[in-house]
PDB file of N, CA and C in Angstrom:
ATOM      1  N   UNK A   1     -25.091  -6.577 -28.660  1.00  0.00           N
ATOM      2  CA  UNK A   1     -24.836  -7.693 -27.796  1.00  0.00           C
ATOM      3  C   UNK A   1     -24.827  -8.960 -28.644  1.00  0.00           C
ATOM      4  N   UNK A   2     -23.932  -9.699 -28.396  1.00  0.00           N
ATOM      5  CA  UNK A   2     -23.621 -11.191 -28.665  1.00  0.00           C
ATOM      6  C   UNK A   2     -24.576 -12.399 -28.127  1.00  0.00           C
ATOM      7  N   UNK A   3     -24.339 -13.442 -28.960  1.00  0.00           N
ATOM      8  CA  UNK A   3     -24.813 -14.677 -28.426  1.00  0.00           C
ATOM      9  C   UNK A   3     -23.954 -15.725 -28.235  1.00  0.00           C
ATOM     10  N   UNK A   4     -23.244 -16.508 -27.333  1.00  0.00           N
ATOM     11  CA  UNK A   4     -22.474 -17.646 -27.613  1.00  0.00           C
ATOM     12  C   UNK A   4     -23.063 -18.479 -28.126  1.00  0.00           C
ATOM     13  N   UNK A   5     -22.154 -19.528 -28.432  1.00  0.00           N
ATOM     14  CA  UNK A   5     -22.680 -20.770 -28.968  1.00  0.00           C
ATOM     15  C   UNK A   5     -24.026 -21.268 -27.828  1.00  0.00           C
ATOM     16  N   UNK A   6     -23.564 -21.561 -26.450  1.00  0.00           N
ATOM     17  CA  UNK A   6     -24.809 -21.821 -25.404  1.00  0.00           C
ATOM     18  C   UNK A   6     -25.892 -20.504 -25.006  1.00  0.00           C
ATOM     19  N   UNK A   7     -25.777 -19.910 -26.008  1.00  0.00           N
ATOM     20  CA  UNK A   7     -27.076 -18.970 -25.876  1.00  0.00           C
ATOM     21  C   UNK A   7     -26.716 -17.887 -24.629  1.00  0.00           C
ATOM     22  N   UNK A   8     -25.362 -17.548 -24.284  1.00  0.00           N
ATOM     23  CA  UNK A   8     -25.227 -17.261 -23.351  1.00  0.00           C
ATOM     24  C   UNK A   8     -25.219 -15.221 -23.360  1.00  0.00           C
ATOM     25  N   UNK A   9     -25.602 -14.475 -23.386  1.00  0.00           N
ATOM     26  CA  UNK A   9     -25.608 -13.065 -23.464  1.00  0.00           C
ATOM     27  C   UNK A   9     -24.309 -12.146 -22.942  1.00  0.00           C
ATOM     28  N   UNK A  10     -23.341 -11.985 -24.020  1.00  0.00           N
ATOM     29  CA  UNK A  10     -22.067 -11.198 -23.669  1.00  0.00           C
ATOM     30  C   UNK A  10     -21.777  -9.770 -23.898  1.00  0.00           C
ATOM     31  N   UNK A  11     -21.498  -8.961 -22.671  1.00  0.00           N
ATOM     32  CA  UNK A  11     -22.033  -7.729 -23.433  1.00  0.00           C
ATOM     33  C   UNK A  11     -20.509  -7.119 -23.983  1.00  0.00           C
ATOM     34  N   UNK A  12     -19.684  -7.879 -23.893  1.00  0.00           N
ATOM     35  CA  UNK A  12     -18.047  -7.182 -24.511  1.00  0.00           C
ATOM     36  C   UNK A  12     -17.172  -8.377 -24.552  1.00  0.00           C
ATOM     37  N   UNK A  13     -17.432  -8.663 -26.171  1.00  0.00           N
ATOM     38  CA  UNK A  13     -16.619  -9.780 -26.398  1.00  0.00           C
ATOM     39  C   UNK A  13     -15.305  -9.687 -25.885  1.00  0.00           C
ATOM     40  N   UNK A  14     -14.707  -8.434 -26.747  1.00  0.00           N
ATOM     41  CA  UNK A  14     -12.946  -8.263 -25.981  1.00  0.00           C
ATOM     42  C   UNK A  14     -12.638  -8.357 -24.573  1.00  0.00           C
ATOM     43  N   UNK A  15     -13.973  -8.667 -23.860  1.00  0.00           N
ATOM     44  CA  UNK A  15     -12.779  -8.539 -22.567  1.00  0.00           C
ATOM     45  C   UNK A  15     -12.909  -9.612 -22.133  1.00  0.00           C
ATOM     46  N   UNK A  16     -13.632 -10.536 -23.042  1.00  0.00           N
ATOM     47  CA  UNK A  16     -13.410 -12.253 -22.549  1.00  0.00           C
ATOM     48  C   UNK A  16     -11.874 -12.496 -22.889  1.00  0.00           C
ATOM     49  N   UNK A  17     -11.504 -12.133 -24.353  1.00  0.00           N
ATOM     50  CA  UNK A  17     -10.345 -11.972 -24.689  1.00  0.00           C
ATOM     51  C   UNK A  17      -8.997 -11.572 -23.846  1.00  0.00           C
ATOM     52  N   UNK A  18      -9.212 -10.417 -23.219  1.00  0.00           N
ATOM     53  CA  UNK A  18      -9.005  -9.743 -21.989  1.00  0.00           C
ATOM     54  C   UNK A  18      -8.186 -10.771 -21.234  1.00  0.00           C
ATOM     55  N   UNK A  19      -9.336 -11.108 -20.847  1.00  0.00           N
ATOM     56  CA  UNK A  19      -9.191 -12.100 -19.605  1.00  0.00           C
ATOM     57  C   UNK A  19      -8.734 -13.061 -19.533  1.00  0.00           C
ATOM     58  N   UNK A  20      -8.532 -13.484 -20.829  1.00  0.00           N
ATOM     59  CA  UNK A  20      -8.081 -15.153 -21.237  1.00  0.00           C
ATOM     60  C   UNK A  20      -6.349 -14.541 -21.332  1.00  0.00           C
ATOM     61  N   UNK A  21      -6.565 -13.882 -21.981  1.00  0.00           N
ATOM     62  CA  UNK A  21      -4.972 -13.168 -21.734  1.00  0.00           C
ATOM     63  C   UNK A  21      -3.902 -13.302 -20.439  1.00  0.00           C
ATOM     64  N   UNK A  22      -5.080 -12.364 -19.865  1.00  0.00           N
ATOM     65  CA  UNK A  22      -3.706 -11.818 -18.772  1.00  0.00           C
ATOM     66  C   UNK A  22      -4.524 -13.156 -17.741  1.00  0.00           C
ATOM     67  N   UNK A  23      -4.678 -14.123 -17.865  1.00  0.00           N
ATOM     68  CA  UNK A  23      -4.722 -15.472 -17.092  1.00  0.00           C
ATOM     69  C   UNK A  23      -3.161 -15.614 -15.966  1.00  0.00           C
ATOM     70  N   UNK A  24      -3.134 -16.063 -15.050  1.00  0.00           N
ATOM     71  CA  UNK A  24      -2.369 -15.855 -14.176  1.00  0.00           C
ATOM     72  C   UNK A  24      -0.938 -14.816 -13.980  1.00  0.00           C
ATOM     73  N   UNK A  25      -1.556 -13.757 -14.974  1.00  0.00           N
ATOM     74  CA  UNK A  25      -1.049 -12.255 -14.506  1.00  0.00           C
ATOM     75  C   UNK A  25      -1.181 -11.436 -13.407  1.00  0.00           C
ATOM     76  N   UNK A  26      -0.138 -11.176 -12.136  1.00  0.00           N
ATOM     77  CA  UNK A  26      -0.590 -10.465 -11.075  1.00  0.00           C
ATOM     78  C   UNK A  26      -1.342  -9.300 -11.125  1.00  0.00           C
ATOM     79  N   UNK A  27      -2.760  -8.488 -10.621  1.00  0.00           N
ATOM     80  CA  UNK A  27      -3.220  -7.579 -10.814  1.00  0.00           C
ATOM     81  C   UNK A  27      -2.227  -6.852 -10.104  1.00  0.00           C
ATOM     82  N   UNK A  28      -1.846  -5.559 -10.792  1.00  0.00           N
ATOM     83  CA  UNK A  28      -0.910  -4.552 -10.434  1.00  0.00           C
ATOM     84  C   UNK A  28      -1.980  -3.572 -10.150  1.00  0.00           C
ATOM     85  N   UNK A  29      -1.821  -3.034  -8.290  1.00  0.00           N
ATOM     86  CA  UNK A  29      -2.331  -1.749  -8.043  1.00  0.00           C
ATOM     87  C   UNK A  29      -1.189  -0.555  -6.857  1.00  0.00           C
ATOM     88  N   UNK A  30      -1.963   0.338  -6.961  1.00  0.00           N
ATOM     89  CA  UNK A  30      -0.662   1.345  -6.486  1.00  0.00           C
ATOM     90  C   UNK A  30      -0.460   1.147  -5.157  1.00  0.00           C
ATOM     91  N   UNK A  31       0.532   1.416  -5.035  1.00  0.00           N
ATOM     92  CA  UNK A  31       1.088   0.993  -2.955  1.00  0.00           C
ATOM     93  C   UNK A  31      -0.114   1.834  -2.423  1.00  0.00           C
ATOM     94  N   UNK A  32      -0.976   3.513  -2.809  1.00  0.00           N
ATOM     95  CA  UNK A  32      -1.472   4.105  -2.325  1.00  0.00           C
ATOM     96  C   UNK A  32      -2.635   3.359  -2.590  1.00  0.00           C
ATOM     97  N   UNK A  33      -3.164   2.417  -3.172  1.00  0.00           N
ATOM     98  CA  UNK A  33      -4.351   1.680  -3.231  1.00  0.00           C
ATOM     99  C   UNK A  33      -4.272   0.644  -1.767  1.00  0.00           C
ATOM    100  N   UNK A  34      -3.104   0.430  -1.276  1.00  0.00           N
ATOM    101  CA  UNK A  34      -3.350  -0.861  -0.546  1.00  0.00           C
ATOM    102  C   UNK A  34      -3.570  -0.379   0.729  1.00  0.00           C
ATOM    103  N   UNK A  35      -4.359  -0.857   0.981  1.00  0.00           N
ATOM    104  CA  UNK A  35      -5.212  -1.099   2.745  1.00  0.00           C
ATOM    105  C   UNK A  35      -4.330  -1.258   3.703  1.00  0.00           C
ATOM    106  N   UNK A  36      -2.793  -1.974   3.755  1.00  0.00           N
ATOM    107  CA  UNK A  36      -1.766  -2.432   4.307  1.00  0.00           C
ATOM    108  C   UNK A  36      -1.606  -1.052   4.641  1.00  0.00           C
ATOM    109  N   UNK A  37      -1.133  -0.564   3.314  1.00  0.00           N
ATOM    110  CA  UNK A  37      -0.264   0.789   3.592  1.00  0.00           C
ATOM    111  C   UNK A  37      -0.755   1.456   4.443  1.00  0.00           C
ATOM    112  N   UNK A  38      -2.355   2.072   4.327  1.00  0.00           N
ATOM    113  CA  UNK A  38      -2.792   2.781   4.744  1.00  0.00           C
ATOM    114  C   UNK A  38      -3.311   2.671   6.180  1.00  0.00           C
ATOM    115  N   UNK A  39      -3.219   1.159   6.241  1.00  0.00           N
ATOM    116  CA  UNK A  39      -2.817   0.938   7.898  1.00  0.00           C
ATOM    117  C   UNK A  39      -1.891   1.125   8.975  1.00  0.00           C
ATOM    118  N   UNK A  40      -0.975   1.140   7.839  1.00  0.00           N
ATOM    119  CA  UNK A  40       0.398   1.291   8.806  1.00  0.00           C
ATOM    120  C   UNK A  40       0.606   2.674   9.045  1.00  0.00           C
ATOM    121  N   UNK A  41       0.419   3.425   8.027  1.00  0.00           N
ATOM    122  CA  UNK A  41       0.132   5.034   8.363  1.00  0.00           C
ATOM    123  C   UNK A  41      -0.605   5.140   9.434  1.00  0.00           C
ATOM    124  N   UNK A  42      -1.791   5.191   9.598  1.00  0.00           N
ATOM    125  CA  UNK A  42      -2.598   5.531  10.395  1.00  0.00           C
ATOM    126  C   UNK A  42      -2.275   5.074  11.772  1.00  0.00           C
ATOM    127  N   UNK A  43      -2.117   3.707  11.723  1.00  0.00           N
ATOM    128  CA  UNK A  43      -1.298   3.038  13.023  1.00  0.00           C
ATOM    129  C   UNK A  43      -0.096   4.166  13.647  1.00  0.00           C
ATOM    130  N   UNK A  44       0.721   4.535  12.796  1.00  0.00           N
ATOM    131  CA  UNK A  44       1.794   4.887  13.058  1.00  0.00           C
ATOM    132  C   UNK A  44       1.582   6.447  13.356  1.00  0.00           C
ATOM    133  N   UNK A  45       0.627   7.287  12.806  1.00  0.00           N
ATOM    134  CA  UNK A  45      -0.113   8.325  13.579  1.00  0.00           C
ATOM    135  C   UNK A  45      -0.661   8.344  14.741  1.00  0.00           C
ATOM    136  N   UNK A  46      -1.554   7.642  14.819  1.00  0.00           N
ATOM    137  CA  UNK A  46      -1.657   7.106  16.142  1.00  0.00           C
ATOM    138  C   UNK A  46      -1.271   6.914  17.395  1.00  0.00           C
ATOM    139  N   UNK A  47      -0.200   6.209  16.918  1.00  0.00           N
ATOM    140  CA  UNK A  47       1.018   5.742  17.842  1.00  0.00           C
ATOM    141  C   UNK A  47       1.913   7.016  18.515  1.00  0.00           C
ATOM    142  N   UNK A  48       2.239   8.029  17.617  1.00  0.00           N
ATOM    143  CA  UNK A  48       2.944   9.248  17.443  1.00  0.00           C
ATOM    144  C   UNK A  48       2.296  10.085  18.214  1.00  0.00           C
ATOM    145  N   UNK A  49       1.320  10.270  17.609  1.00  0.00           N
ATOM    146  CA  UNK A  49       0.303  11.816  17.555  1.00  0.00           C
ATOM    147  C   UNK A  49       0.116  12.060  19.775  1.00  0.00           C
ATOM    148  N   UNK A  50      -0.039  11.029  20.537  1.00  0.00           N
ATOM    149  CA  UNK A  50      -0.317  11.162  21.749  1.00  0.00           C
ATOM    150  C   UNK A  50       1.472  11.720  22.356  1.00  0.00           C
ATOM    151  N   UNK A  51       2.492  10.885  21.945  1.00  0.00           N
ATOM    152  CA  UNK A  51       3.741  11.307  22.364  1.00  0.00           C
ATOM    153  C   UNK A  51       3.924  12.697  22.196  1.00  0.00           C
ATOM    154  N   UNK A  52       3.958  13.082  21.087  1.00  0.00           N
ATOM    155  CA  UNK A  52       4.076  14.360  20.375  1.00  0.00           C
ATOM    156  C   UNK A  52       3.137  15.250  21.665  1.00  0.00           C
ATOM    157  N   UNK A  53       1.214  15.113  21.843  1.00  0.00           N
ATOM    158  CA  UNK A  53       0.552  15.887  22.476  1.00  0.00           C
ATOM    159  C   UNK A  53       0.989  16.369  23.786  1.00  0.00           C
ATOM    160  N   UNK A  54       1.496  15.531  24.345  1.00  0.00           N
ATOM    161  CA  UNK A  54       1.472  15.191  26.030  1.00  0.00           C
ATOM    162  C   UNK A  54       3.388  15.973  25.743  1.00  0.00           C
ATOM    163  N   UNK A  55       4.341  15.623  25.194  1.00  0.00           N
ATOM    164  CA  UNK A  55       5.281  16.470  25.297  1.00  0.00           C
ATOM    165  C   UNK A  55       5.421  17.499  25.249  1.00  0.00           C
ATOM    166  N   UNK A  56       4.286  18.120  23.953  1.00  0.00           N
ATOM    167  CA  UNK A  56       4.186  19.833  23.472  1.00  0.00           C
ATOM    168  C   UNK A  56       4.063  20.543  24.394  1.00  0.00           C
ATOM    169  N   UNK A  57       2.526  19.728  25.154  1.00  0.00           N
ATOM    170  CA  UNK A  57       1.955  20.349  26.145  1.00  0.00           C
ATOM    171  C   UNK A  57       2.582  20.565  27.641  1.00  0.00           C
ATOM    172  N   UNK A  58       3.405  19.709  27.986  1.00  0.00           N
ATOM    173  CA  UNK A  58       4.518  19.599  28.975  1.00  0.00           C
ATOM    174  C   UNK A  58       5.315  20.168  29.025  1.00  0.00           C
ATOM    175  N   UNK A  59       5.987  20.894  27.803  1.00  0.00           N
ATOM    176  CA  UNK A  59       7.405  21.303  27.099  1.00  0.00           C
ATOM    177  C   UNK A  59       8.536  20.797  27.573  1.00  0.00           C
ATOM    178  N   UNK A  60       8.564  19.163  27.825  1.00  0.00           N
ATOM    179  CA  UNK A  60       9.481  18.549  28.146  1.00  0.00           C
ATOM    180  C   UNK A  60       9.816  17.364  26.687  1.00  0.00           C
ATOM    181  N   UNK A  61       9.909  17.883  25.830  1.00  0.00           N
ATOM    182  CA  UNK A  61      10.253  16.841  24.597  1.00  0.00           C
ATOM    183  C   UNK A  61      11.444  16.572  24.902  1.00  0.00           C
ATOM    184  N   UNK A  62      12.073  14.934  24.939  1.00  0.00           N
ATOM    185  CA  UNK A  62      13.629  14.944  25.075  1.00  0.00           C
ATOM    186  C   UNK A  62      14.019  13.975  24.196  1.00  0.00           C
ATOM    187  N   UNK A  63      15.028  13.434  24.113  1.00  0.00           N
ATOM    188  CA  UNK A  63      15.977  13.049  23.594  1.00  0.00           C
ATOM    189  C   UNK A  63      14.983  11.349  23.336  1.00  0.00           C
ATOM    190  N   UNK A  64      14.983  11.011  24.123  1.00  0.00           N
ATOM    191  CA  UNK A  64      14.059   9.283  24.450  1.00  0.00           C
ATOM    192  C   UNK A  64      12.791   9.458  23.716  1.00  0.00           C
ATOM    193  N   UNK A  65      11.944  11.000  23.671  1.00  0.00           N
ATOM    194  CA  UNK A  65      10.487  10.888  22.814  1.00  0.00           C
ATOM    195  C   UNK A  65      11.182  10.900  21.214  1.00  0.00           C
ATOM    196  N   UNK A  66      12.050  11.382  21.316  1.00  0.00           N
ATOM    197  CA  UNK A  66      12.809  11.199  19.492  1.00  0.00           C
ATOM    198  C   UNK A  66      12.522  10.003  19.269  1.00  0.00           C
ATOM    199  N   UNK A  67      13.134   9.316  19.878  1.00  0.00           N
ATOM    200  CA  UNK A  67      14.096   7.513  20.094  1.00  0.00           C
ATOM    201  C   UNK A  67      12.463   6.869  19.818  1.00  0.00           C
ATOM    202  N   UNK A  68      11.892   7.124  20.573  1.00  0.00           N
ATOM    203  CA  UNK A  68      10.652   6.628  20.578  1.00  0.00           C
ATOM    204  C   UNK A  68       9.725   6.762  19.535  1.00  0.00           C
ATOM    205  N   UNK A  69       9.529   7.768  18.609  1.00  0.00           N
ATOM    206  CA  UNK A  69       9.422   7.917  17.402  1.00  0.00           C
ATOM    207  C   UNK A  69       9.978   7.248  16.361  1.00  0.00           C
ATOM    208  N   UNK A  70      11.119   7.645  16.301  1.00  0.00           N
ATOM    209  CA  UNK A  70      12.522   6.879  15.222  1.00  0.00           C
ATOM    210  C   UNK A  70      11.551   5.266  15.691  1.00  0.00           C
ATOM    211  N   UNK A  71      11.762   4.522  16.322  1.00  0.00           N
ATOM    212  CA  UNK A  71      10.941   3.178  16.370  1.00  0.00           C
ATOM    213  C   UNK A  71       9.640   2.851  16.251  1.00  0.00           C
ATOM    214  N   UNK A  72       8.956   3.778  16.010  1.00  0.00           N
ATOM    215  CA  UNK A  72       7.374   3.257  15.873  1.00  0.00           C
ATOM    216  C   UNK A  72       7.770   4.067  13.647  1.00  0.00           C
ATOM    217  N   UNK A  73       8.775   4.443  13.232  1.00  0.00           N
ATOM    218  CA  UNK A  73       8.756   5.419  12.494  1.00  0.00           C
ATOM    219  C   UNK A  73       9.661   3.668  11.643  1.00  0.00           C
ATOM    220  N   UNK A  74      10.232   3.355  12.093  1.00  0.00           N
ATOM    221  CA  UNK A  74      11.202   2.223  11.343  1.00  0.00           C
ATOM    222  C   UNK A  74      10.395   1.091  11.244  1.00  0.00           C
ATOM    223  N   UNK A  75       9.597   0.650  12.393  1.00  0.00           N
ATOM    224  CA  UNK A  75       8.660  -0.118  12.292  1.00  0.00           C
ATOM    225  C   UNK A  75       6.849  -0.123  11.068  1.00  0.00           C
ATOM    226  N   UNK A  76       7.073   1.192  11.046  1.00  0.00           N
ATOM    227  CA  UNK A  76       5.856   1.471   9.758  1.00  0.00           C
ATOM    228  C   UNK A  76       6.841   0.949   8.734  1.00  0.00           C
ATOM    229  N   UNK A  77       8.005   1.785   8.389  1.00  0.00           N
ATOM    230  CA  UNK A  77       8.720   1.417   6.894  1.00  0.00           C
ATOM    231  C   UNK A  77       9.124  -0.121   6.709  1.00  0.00           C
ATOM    232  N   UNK A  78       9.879  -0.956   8.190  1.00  0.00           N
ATOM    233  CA  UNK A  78       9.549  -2.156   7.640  1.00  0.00           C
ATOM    234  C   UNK A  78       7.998  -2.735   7.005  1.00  0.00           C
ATOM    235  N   UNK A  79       7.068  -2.266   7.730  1.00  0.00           N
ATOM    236  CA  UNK A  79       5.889  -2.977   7.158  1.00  0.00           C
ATOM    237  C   UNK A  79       5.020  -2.379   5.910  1.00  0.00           C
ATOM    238  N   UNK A  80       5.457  -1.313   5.635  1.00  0.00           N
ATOM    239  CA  UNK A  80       5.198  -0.416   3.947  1.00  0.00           C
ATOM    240  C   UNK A  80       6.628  -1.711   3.216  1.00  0.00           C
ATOM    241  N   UNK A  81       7.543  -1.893   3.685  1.00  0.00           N
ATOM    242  CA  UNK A  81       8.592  -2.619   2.652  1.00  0.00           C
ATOM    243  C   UNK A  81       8.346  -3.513   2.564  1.00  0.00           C
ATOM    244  N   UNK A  82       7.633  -4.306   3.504  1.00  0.00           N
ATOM    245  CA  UNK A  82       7.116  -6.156   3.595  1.00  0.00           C
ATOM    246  C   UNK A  82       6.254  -6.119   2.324  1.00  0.00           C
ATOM    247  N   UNK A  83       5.020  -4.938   2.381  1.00  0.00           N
ATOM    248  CA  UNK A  83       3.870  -4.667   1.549  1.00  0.00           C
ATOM    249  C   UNK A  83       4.784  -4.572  -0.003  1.00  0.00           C
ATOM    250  N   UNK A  84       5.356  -4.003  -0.423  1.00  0.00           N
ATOM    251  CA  UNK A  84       6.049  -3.532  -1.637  1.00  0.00           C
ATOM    252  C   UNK A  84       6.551  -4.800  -1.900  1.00  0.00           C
ATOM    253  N   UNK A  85       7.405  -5.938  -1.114  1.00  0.00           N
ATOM    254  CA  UNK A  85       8.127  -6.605  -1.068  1.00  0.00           C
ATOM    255  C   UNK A  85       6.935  -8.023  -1.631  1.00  0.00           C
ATOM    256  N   UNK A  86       5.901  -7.873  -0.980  1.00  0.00           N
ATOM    257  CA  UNK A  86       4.799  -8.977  -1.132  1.00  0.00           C
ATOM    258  C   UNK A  86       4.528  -9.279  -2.996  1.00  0.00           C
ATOM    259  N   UNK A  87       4.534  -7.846  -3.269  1.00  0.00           N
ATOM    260  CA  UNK A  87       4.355  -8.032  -4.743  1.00  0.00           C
ATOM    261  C   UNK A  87       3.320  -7.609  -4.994  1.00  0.00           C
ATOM    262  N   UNK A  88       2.594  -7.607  -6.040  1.00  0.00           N
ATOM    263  CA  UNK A  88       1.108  -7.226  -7.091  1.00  0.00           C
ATOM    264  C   UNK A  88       1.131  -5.651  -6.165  1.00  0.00           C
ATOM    265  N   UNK A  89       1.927  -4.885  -6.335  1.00  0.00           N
ATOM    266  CA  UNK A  89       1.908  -3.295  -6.296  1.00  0.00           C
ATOM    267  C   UNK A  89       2.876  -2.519  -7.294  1.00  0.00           C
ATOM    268  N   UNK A  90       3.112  -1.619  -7.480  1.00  0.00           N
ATOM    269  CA  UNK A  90       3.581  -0.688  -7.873  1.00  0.00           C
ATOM    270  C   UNK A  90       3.727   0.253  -7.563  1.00  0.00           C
ATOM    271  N   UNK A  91       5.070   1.405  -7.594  1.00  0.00           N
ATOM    272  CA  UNK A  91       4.920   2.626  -6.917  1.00  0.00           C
ATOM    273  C   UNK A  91       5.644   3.484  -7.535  1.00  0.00           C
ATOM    274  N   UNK A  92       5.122   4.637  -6.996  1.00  0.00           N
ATOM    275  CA  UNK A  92       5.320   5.949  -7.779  1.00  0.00           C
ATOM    276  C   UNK A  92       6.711   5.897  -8.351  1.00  0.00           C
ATOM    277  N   UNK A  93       7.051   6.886  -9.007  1.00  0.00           N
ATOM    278  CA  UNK A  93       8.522   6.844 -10.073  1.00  0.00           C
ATOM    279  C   UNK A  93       9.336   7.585  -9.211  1.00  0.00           C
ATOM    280  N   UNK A  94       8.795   8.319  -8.321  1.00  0.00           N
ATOM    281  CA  UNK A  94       9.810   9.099  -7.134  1.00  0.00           C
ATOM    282  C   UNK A  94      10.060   7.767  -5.807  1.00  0.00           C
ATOM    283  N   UNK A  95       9.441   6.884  -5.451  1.00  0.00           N
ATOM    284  CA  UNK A  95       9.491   6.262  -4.258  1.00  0.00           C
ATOM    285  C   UNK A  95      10.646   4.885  -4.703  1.00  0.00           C
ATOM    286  N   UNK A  96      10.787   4.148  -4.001  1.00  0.00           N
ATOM    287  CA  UNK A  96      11.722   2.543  -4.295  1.00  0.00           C
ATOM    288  C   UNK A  96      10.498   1.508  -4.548  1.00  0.00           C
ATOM    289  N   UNK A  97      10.988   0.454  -4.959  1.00  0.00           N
ATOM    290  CA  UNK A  97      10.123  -0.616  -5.221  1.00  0.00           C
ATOM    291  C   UNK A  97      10.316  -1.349  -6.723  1.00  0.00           C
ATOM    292  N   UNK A  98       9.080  -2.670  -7.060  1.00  0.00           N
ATOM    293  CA  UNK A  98       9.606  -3.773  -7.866  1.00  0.00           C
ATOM    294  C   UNK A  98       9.404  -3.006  -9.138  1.00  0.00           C
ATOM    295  N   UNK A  99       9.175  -1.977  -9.629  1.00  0.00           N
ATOM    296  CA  UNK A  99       9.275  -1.435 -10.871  1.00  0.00           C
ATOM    297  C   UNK A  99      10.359  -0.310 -10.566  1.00  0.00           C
ATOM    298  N   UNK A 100      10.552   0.354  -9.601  1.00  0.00           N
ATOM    299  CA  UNK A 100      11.765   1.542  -9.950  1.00  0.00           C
ATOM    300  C   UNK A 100      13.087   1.005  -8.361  1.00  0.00           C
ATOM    301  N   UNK A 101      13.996   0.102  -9.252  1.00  0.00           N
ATOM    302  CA  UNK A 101      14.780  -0.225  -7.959  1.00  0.00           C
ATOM    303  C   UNK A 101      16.029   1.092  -7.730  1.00  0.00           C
ATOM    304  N   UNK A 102      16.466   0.779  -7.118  1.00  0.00           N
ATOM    305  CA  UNK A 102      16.974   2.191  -5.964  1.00  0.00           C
ATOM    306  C   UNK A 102      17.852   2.233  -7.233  1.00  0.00           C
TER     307      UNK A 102
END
């Protein structure tokens, strides 16, 4: 361990270095890290999972519970694309986004 000049106790010089570096560098984390995402999933399960129950169980699935899906299903991907779109993420090398454009 180090001492600064103000007597101050550093236990890893390099990552003061570090830090002085990447100074107003966006922290990059994975779309599967963000809380957003994983809201909108779950939301969007949610949302689904009762349509889906109550039709199975009915055996009246039609044409309108699709429709109705397809929109709670377009409405997650706009808000996974807002998230991607916001910035400080990254995503997988198979998915779209600000490091692998279409």
């Amino acid at each position: 361990m180090q001492s600064s000049p103000l007597s101050i106790p550093i236990e890893n010089p390099a990552s003061i270095v570090n830090a002085q570096a990447n100074i107003g560098q966006p922290v990059l984390k994975s779309i599967f890290a963000s809380k957003t995402f994983w809201g909108v999933i779950f939301t969007a399960v949610a949302a689904i999972a009762p349509i889906l129950g109550e039709k199975i169980d009915a055996h009246t699935f039609q044409a309108k519970d699709v429709a109705q899906i397809v929109v709670i299903l377009c409405g997650a991907a706009s808000a996974i694309i807002g998230r991607v779109d916001a910035g400080s993420v990254y995503t997988p090398k198979c998915l779209p986004g600000p490091n692998n454009p279409f």
